[in-house]
PDB file of N, CA and C in Angstrom:
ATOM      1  N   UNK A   1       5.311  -0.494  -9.369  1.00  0.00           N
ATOM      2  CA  UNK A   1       5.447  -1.735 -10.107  1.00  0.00           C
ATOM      3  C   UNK A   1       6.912  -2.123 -10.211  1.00  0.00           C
ATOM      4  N   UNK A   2       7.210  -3.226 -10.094  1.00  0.00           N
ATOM      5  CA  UNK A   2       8.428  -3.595 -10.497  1.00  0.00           C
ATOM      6  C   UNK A   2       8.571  -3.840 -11.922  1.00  0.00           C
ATOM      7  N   UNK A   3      10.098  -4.308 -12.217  1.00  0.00           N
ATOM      8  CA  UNK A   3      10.586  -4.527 -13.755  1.00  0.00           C
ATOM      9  C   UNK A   3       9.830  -5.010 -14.583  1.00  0.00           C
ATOM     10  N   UNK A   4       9.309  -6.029 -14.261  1.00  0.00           N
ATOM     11  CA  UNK A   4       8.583  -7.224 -14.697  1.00  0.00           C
ATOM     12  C   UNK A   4       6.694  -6.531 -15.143  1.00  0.00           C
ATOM     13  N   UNK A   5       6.689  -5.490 -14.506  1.00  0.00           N
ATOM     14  CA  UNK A   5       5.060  -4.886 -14.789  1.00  0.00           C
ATOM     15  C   UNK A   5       4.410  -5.044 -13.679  1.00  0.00           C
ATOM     16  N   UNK A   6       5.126  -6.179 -12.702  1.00  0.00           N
ATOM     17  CA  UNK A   6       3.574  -6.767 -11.852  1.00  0.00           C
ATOM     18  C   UNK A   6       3.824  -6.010 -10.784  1.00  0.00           C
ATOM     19  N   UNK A   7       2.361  -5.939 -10.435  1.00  0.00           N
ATOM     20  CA  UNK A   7       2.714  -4.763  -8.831  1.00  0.00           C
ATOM     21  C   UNK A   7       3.509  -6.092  -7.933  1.00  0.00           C
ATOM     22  N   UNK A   8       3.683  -5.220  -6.782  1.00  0.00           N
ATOM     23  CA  UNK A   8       4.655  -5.710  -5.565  1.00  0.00           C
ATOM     24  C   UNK A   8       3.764  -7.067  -4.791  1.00  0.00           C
ATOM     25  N   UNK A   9       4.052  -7.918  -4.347  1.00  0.00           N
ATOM     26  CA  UNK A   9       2.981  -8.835  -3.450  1.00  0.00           C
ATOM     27  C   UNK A   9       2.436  -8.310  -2.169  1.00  0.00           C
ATOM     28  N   UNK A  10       3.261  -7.540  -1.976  1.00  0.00           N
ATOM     29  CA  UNK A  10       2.840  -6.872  -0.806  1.00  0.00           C
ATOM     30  C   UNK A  10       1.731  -5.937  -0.665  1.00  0.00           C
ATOM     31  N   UNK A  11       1.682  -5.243  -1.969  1.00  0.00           N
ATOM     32  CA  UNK A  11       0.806  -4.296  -2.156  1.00  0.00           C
ATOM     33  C   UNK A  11      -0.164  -5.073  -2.145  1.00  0.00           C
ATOM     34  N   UNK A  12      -0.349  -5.709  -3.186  1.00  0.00           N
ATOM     35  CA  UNK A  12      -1.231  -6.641  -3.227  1.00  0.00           C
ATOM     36  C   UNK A  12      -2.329  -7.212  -2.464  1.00  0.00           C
ATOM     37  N   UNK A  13      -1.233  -7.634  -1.275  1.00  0.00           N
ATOM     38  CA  UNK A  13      -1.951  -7.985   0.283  1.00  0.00           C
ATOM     39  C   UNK A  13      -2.219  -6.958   0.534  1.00  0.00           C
ATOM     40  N   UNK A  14      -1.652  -5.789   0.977  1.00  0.00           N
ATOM     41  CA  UNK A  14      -2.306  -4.513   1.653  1.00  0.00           C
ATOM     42  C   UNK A  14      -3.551  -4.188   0.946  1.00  0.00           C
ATOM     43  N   UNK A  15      -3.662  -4.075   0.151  1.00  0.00           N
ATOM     44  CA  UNK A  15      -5.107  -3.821  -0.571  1.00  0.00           C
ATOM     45  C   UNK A  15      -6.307  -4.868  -0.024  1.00  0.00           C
ATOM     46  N   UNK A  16      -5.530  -5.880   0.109  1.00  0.00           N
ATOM     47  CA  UNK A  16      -6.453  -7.072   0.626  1.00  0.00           C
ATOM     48  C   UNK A  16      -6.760  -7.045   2.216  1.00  0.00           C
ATOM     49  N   UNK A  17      -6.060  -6.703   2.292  1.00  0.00           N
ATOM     50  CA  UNK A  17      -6.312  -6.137   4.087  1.00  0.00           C
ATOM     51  C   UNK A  17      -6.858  -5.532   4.294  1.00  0.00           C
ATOM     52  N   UNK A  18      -6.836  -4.284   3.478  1.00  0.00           N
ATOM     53  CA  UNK A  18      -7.910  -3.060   3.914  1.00  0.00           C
ATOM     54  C   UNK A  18      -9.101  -3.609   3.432  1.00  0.00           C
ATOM     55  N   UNK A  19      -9.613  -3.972   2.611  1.00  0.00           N
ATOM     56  CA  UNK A  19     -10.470  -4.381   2.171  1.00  0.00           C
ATOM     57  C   UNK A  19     -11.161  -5.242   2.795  1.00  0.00           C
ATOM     58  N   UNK A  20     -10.580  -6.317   3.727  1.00  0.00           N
ATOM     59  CA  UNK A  20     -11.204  -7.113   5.007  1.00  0.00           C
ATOM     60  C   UNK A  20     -11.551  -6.441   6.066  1.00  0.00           C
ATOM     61  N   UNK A  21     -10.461  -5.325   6.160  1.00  0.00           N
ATOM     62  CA  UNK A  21     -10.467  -4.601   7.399  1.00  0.00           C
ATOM     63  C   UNK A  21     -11.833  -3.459   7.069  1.00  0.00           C
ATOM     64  N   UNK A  22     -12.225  -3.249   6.212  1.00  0.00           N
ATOM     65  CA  UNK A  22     -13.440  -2.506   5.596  1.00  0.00           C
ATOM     66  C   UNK A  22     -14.862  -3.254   5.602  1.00  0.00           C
ATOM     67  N   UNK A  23     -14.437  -4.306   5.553  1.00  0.00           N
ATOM     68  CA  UNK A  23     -16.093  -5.457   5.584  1.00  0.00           C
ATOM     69  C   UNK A  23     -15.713  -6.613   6.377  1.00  0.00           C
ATOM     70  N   UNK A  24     -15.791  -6.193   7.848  1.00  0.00           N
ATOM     71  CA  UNK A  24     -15.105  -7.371   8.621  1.00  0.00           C
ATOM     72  C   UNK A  24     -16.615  -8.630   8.773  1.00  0.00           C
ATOM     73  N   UNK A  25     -16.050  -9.700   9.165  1.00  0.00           N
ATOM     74  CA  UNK A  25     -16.741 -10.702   8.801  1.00  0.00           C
ATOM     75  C   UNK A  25     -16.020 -12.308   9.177  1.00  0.00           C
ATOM     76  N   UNK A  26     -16.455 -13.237  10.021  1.00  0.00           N
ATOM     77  CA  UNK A  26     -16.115 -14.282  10.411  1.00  0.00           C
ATOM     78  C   UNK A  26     -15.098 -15.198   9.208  1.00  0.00           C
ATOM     79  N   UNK A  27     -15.806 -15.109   8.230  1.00  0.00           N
ATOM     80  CA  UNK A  27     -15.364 -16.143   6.872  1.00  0.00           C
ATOM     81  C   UNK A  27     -15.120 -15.060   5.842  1.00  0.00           C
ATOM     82  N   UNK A  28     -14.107 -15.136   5.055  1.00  0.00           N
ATOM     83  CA  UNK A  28     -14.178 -14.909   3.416  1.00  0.00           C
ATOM     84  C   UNK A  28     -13.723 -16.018   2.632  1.00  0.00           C
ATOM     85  N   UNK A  29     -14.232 -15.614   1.756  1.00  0.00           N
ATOM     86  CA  UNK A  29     -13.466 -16.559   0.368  1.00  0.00           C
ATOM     87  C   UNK A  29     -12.718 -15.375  -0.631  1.00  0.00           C
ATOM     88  N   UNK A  30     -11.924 -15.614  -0.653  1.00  0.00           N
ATOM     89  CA  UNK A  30     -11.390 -14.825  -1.682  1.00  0.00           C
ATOM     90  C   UNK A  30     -10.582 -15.579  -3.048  1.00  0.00           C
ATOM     91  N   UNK A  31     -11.670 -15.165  -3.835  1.00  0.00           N
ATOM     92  CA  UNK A  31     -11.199 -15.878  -5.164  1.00  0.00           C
ATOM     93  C   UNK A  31     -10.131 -14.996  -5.695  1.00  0.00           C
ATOM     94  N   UNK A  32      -9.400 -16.052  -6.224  1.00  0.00           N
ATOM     95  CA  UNK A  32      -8.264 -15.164  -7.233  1.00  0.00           C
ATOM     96  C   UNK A  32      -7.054 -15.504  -6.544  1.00  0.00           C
ATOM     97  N   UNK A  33      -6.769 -15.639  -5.141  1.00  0.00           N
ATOM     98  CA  UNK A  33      -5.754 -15.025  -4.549  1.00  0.00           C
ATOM     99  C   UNK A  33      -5.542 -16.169  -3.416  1.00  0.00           C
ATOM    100  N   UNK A  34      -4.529 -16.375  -3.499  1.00  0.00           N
ATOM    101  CA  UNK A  34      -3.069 -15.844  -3.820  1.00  0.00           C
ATOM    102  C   UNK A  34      -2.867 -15.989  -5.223  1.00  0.00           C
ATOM    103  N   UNK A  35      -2.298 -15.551  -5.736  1.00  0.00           N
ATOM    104  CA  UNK A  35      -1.688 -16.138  -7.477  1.00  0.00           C
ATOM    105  C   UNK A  35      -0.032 -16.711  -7.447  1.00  0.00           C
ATOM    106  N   UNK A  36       0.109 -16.140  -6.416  1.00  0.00           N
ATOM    107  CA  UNK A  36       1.467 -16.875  -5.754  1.00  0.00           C
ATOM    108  C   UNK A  36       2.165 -16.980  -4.600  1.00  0.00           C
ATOM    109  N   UNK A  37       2.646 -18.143  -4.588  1.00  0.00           N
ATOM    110  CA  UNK A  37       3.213 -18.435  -3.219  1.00  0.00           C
ATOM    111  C   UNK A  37       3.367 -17.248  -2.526  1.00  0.00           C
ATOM    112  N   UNK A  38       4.406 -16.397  -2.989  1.00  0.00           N
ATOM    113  CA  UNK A  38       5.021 -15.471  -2.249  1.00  0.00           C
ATOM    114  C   UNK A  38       3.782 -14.589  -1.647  1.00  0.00           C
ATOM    115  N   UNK A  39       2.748 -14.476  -2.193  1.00  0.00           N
ATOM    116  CA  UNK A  39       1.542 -13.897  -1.532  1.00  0.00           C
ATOM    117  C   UNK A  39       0.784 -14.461  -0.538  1.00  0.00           C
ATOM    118  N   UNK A  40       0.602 -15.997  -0.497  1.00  0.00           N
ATOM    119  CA  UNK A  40       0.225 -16.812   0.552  1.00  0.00           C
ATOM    120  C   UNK A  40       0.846 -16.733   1.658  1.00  0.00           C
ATOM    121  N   UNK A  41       2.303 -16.870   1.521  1.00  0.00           N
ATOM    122  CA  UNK A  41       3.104 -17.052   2.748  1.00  0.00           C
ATOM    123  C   UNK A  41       3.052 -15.914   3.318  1.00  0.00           C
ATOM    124  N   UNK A  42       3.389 -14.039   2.614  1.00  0.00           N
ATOM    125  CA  UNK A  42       2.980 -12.860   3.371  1.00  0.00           C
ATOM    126  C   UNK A  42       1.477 -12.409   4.239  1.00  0.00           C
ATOM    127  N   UNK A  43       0.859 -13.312   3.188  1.00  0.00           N
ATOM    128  CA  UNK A  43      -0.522 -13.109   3.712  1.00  0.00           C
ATOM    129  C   UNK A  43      -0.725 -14.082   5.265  1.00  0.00           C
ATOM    130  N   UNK A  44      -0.305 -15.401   5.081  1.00  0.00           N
ATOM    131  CA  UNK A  44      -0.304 -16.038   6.171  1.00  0.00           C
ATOM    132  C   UNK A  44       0.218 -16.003   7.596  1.00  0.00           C
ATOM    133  N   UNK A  45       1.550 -14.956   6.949  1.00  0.00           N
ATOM    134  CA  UNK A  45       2.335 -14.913   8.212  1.00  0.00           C
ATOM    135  C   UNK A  45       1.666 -13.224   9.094  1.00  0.00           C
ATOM    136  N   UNK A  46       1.202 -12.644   8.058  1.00  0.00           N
ATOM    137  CA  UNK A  46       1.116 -11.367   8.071  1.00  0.00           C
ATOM    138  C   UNK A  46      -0.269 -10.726   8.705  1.00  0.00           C
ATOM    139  N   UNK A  47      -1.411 -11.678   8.283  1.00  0.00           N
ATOM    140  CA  UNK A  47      -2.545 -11.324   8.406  1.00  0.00           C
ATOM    141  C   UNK A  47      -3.559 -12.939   9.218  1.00  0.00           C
ATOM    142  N   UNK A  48      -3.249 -13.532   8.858  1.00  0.00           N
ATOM    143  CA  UNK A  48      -4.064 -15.383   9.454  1.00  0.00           C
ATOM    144  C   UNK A  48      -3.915 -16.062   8.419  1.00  0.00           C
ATOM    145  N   UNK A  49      -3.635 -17.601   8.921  1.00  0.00           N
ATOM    146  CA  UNK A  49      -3.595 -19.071   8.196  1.00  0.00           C
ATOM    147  C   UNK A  49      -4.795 -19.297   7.344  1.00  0.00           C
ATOM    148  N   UNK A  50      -4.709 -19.689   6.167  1.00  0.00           N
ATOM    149  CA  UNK A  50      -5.812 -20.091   5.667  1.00  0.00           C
ATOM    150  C   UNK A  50      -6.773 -21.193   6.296  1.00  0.00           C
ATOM    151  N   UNK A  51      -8.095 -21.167   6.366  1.00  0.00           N
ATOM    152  CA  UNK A  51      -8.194 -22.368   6.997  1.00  0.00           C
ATOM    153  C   UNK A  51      -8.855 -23.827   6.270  1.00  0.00           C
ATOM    154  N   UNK A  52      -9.314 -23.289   5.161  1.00  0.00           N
ATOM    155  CA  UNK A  52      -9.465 -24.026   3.575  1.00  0.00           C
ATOM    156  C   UNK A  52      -8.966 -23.300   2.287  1.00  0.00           C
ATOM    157  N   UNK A  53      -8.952 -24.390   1.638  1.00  0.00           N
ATOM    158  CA  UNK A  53      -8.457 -24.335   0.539  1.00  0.00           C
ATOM    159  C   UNK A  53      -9.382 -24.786  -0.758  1.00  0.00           C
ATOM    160  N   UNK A  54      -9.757 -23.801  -1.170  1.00  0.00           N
ATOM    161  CA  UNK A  54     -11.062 -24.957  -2.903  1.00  0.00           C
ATOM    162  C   UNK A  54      -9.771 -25.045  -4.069  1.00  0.00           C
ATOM    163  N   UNK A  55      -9.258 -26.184  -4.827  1.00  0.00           N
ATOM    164  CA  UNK A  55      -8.839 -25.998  -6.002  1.00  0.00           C
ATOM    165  C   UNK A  55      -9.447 -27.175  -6.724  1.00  0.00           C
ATOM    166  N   UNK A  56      -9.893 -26.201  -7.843  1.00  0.00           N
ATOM    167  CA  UNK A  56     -11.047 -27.006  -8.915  1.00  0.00           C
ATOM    168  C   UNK A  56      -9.861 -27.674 -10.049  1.00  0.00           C
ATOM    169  N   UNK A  57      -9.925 -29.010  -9.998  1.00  0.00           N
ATOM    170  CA  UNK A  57      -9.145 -29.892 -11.322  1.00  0.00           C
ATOM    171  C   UNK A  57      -9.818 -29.871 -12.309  1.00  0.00           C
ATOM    172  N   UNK A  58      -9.402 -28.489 -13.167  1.00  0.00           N
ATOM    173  CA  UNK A  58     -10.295 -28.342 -14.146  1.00  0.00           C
ATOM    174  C   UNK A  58      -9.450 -28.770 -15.416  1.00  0.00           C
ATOM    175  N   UNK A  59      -9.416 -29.477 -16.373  1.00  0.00           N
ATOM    176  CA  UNK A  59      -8.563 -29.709 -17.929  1.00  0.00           C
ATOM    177  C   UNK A  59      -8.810 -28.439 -18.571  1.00  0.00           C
ATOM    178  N   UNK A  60      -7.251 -27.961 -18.838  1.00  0.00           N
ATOM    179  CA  UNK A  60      -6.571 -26.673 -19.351  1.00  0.00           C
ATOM    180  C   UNK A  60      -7.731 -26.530 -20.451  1.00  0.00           C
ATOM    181  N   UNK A  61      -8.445 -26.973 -21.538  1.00  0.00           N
ATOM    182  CA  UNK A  61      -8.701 -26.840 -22.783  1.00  0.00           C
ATOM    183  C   UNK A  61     -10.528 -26.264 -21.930  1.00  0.00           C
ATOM    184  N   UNK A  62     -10.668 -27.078 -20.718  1.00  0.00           N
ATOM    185  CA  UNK A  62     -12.052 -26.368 -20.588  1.00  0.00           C
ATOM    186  C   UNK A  62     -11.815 -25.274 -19.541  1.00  0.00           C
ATOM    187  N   UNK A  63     -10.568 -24.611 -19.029  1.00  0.00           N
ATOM    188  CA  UNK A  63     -10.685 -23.328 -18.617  1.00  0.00           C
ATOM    189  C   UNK A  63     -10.319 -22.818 -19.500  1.00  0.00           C
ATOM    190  N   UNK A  64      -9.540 -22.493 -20.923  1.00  0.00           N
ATOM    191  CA  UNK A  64      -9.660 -22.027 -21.924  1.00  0.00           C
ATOM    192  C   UNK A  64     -11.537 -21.498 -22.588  1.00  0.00           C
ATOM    193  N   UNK A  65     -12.187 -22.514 -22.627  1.00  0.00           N
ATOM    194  CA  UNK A  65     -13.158 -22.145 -23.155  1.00  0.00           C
ATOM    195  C   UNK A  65     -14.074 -21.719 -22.006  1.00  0.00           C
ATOM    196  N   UNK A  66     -14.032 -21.897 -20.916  1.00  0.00           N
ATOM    197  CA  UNK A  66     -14.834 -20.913 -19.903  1.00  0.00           C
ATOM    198  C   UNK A  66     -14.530 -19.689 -19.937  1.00  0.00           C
ATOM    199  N   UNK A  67     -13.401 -19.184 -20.126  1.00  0.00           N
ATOM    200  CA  UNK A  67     -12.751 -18.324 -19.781  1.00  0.00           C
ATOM    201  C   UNK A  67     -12.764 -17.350 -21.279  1.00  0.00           C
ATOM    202  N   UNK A  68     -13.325 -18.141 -21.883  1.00  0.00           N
ATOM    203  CA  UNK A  68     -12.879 -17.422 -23.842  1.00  0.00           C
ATOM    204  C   UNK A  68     -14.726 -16.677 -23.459  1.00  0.00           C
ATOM    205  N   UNK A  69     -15.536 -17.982 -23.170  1.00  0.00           N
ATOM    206  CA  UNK A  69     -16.994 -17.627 -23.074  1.00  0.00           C
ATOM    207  C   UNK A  69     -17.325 -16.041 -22.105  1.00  0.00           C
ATOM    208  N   UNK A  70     -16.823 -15.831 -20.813  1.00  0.00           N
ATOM    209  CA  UNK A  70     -16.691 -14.866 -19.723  1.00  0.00           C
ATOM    210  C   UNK A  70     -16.272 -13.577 -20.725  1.00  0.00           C
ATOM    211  N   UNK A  71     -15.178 -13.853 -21.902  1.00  0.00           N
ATOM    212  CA  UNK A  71     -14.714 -12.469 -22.824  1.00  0.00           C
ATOM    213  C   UNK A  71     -15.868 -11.891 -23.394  1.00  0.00           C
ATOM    214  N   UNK A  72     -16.449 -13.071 -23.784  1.00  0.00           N
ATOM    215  CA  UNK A  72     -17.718 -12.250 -24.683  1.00  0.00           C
ATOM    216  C   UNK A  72     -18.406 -11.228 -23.783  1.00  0.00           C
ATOM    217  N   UNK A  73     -18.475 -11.301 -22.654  1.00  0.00           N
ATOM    218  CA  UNK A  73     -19.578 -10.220 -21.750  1.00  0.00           C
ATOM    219  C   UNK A  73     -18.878  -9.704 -20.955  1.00  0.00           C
ATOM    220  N   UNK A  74     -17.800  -9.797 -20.896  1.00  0.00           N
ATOM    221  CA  UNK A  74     -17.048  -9.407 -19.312  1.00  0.00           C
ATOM    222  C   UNK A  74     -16.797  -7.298 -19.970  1.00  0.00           C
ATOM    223  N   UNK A  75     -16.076  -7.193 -21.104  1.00  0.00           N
ATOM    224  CA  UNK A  75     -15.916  -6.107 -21.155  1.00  0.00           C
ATOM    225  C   UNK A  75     -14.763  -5.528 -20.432  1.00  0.00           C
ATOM    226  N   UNK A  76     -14.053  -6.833 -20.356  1.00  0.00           N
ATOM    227  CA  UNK A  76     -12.445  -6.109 -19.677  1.00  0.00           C
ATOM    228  C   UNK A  76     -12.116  -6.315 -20.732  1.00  0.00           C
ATOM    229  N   UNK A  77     -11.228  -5.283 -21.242  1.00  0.00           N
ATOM    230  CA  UNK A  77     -10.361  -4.907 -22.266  1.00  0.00           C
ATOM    231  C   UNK A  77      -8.954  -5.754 -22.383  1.00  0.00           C
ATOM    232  N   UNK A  78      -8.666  -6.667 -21.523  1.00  0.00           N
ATOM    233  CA  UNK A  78      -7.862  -8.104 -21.342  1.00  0.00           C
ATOM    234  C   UNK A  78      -7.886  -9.304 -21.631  1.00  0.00           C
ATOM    235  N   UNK A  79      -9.585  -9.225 -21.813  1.00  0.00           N
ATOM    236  CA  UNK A  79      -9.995 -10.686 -21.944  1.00  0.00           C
ATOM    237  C   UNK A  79      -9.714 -10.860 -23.247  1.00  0.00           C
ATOM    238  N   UNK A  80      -8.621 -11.426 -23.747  1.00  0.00           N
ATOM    239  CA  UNK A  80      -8.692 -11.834 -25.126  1.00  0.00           C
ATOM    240  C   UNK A  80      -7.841 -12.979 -24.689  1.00  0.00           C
ATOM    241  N   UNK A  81      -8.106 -13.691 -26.183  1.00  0.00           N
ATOM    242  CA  UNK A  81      -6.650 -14.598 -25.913  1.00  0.00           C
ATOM    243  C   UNK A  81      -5.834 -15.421 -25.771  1.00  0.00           C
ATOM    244  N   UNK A  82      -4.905 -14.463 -26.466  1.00  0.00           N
ATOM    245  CA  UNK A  82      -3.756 -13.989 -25.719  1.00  0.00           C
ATOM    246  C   UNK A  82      -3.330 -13.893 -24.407  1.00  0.00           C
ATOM    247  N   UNK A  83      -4.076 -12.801 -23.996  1.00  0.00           N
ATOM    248  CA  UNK A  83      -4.044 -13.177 -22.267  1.00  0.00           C
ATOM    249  C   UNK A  83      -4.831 -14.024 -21.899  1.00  0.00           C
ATOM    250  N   UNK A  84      -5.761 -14.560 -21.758  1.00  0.00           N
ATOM    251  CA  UNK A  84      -6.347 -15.772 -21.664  1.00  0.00           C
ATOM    252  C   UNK A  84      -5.343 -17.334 -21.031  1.00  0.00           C
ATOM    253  N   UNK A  85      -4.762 -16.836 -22.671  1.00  0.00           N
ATOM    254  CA  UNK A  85      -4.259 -18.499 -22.163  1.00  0.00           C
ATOM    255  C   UNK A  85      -2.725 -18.266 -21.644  1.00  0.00           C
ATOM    256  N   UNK A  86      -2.610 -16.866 -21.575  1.00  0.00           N
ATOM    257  CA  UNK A  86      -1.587 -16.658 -20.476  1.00  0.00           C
ATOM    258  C   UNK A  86      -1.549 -16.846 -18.723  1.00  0.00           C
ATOM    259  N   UNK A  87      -2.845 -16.041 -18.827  1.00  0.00           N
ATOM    260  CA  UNK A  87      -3.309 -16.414 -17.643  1.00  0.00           C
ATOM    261  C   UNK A  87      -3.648 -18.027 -17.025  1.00  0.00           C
ATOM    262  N   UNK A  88      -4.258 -19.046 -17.452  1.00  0.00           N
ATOM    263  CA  UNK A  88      -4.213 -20.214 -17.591  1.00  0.00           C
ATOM    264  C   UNK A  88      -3.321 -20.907 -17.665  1.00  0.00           C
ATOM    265  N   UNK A  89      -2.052 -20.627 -17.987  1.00  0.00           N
ATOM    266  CA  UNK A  89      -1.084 -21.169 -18.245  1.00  0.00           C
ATOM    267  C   UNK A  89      -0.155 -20.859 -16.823  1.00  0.00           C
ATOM    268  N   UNK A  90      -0.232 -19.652 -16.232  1.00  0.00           N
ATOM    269  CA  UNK A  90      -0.118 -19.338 -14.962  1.00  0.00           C
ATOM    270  C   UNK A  90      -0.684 -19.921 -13.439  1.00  0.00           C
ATOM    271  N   UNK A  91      -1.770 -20.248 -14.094  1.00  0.00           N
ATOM    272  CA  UNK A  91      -2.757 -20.848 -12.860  1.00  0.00           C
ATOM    273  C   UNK A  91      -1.738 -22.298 -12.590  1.00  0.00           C
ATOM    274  N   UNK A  92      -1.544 -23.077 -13.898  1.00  0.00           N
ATOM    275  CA  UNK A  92      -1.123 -24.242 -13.421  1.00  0.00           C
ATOM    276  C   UNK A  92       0.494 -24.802 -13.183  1.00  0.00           C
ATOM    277  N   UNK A  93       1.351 -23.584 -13.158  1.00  0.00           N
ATOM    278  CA  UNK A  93       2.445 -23.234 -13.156  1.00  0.00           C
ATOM    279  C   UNK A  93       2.154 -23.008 -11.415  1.00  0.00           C
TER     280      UNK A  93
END
């Protein structure tokens, strides 16, 4: 991990690689990811071009409450929030 807490981007991708490279397959979607540039561009240059893109224009206040609703059952010990609307606040950054 670096200073900051967050693992490396790279790692990141490597995990994501093996993980394609483990269930190979014409198409994926992979939700979540990139979370940042710097992961798109390694991933792109590194592994293949994206060849779509989904981004949902969702208003901050109703991924807040999707996302508050998912805490109640999810059972990650993260979902609060706090992180919540950290995370959200990230997405549109």
């Amino acid at each position: 991990m670096d200073e900051g807490g967050l693992v490396p981007f790279e790692l990141t991708c490597n995990i994501l690689i093996n993980a394609l490279i483990a269930n190979p397959s014409k198409n994926y979607l992979l939700d979540g990811f990139p979370r940042a540039l710097d992961q798109a561009v390694y991933f792109e240059k590194n592994v293949v071009e994206a060849s779509q893109i989904l981004f949902y224009d969702v208003p901050q206040e109703k991924m807040l409450e999707r996302c508050m609703k998912r805490a109640e059952t999810s059972g990650r010990s993260d979902d609060n929030a706090e992180t919540i609307k950290a995370r959200v606040q990230n997405y549109f950054d």
